[in-house]
C-alpha atoms as a PDB file:
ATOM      1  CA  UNK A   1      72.306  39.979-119.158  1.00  0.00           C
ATOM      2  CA  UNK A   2      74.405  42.543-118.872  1.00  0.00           C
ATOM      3  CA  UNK A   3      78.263  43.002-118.410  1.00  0.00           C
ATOM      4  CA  UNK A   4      78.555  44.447-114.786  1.00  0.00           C
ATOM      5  CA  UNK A   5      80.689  47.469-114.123  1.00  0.00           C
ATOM      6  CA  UNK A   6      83.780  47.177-111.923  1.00  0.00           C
ATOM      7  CA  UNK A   7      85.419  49.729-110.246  1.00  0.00           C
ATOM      8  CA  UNK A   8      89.368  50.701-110.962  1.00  0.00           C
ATOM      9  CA  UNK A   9      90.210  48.539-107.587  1.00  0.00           C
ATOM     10  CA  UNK A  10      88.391  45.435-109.210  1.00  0.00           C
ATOM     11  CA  UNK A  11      89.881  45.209-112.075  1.00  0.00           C
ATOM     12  CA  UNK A  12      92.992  45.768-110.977  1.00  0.00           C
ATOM     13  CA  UNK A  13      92.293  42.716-107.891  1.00  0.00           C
ATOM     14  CA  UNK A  14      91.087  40.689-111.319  1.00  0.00           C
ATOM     15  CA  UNK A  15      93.877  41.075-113.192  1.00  0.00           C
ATOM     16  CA  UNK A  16      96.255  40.198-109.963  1.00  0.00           C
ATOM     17  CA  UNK A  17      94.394  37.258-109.363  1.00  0.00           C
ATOM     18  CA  UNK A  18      94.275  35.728-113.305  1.00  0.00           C
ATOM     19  CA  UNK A  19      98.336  36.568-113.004  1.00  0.00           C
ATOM     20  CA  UNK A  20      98.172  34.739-109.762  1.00  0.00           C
ATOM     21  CA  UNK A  21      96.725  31.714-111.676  1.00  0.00           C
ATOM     22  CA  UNK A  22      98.356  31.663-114.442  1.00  0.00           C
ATOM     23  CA  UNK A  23     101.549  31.804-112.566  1.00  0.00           C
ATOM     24  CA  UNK A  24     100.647  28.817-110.560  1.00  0.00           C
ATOM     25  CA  UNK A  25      99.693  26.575-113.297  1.00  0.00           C
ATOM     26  CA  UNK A  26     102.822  27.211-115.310  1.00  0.00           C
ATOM     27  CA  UNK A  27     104.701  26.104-111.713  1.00  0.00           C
ATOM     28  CA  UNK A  28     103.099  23.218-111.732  1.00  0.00           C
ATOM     29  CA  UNK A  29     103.926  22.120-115.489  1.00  0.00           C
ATOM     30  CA  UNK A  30     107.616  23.450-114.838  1.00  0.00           C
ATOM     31  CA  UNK A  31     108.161  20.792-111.783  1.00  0.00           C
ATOM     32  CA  UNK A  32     106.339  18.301-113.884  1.00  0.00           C
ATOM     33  CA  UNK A  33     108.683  18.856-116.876  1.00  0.00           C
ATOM     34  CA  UNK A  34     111.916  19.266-114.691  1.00  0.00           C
ATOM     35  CA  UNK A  35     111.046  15.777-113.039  1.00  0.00           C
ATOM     36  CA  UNK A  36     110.084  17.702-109.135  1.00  0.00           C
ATOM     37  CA  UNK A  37     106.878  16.312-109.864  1.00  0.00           C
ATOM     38  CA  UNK A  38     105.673  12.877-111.139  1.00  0.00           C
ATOM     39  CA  UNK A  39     102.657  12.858-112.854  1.00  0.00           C
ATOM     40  CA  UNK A  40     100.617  11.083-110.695  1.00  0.00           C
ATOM     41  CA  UNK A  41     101.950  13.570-108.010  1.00  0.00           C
ATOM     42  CA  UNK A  42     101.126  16.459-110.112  1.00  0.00           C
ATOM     43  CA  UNK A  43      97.447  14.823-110.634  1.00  0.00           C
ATOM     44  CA  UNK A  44      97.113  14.780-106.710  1.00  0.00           C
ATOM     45  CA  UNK A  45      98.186  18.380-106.150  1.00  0.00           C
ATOM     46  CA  UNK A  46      95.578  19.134-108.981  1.00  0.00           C
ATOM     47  CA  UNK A  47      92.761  17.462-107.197  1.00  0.00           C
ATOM     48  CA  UNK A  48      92.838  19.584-104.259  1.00  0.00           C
ATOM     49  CA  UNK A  49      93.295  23.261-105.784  1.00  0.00           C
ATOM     50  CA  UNK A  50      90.877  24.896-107.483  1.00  0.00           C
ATOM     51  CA  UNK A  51      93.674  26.731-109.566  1.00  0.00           C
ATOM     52  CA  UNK A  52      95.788  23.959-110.724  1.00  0.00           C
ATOM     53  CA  UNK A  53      92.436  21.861-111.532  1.00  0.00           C
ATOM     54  CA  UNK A  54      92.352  24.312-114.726  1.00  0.00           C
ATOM     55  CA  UNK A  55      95.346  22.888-116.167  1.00  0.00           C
ATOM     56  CA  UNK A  56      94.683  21.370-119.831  1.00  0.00           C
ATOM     57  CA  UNK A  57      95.488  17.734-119.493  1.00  0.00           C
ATOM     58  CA  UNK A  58      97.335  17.648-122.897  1.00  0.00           C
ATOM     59  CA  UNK A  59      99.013  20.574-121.745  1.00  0.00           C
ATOM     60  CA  UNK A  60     100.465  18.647-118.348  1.00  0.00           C
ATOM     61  CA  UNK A  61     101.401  15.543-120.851  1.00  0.00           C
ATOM     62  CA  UNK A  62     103.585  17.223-123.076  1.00  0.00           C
ATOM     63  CA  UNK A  63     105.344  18.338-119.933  1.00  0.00           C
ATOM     64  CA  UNK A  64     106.288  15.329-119.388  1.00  0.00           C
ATOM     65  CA  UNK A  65     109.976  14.483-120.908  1.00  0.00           C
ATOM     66  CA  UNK A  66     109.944  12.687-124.530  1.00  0.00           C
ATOM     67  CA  UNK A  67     105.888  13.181-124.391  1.00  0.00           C
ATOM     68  CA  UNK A  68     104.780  15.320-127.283  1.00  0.00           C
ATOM     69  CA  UNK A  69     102.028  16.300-129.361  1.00  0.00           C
ATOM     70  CA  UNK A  70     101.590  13.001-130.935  1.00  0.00           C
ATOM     71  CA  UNK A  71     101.627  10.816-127.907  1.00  0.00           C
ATOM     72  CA  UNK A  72     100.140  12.790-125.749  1.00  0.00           C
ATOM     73  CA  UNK A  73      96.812  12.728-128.169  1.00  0.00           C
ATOM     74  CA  UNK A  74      97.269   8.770-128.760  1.00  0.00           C
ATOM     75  CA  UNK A  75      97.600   8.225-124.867  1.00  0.00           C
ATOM     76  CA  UNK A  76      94.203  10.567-124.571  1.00  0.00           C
ATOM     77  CA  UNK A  77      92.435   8.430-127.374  1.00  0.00           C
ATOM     78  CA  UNK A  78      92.943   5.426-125.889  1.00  0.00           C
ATOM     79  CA  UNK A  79      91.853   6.708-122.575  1.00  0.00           C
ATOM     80  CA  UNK A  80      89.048   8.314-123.646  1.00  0.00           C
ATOM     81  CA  UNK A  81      90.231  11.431-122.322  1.00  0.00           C
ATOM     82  CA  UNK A  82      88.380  14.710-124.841  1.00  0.00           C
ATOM     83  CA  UNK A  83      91.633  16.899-126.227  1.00  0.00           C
ATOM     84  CA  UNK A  84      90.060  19.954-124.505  1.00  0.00           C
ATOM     85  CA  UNK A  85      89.588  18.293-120.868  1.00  0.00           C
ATOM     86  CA  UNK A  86      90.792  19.895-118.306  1.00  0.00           C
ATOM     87  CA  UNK A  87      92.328  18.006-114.815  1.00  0.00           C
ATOM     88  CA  UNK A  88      89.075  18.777-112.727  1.00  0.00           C
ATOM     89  CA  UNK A  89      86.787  16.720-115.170  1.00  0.00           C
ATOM     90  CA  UNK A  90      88.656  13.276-115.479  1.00  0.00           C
ATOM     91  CA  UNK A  91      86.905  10.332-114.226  1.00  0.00           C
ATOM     92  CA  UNK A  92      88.546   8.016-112.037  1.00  0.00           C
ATOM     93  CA  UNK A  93      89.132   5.141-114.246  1.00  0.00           C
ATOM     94  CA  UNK A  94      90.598   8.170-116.587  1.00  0.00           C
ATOM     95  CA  UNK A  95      93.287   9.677-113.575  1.00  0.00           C
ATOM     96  CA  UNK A  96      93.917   5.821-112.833  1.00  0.00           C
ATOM     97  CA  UNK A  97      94.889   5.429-116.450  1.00  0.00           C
ATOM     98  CA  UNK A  98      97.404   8.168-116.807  1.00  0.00           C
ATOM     99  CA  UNK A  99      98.529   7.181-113.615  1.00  0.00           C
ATOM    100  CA  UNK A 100      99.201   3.712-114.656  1.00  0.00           C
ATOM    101  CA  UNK A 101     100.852   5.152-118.014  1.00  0.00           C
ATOM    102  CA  UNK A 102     103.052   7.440-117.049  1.00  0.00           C
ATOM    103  CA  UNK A 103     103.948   5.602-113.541  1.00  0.00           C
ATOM    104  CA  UNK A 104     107.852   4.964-114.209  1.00  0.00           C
ATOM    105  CA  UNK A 105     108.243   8.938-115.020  1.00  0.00           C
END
């Protein structure tokens, strides 16, 4: 298969839109990590936009205040949760986890 070219224009609406994206998820961990956002809230949002569904679930953890690298993994490993999962492939009983773990914040 091979890579397809793309006009100037393309690349350019490509690079606007990954900006775009990137922009948006870093949003979202901001108000997660400045307390605008709960977790469970930020979980919701998630679910409905294609965008913010990217976000790295270990990634939206340590946003969380006095959650780091070390509990974010242990609170993954007892959920079951892979370190490279993202928010648009939790299960249920995985979201309802986190939810119930981090429901106080």
């Amino acid at each position: 298969m091979t890579i397809p070219q793309l006009t100037t224009e393309q690349l350019e609406a490509a690079r606007a839109a990954a900006t775009e994206a990137r922009r948006r998820r870093a949003d979202l961990k901001s108000k997660v990590r400045t307390g605008t956002l709960t977790l469970s809230q930020a979980l919701d949002v998630a679910a409905d936009d294609d965008v913010l569904a990217h976000v790295k679930v270990v990634d939206l953890l340590k946003a969380l205040p006095r959650v780091g690298e070390k509990r974010a993994s242990v609170v993954m490993t007892r959920l079951d949760i892979a370190p490279n999962r993202r928010i648009r492939g939790l299960g249920r009983h995985q979201v309802a986890g986190l939810k119930a773990e981090f429901s106080d914040r």
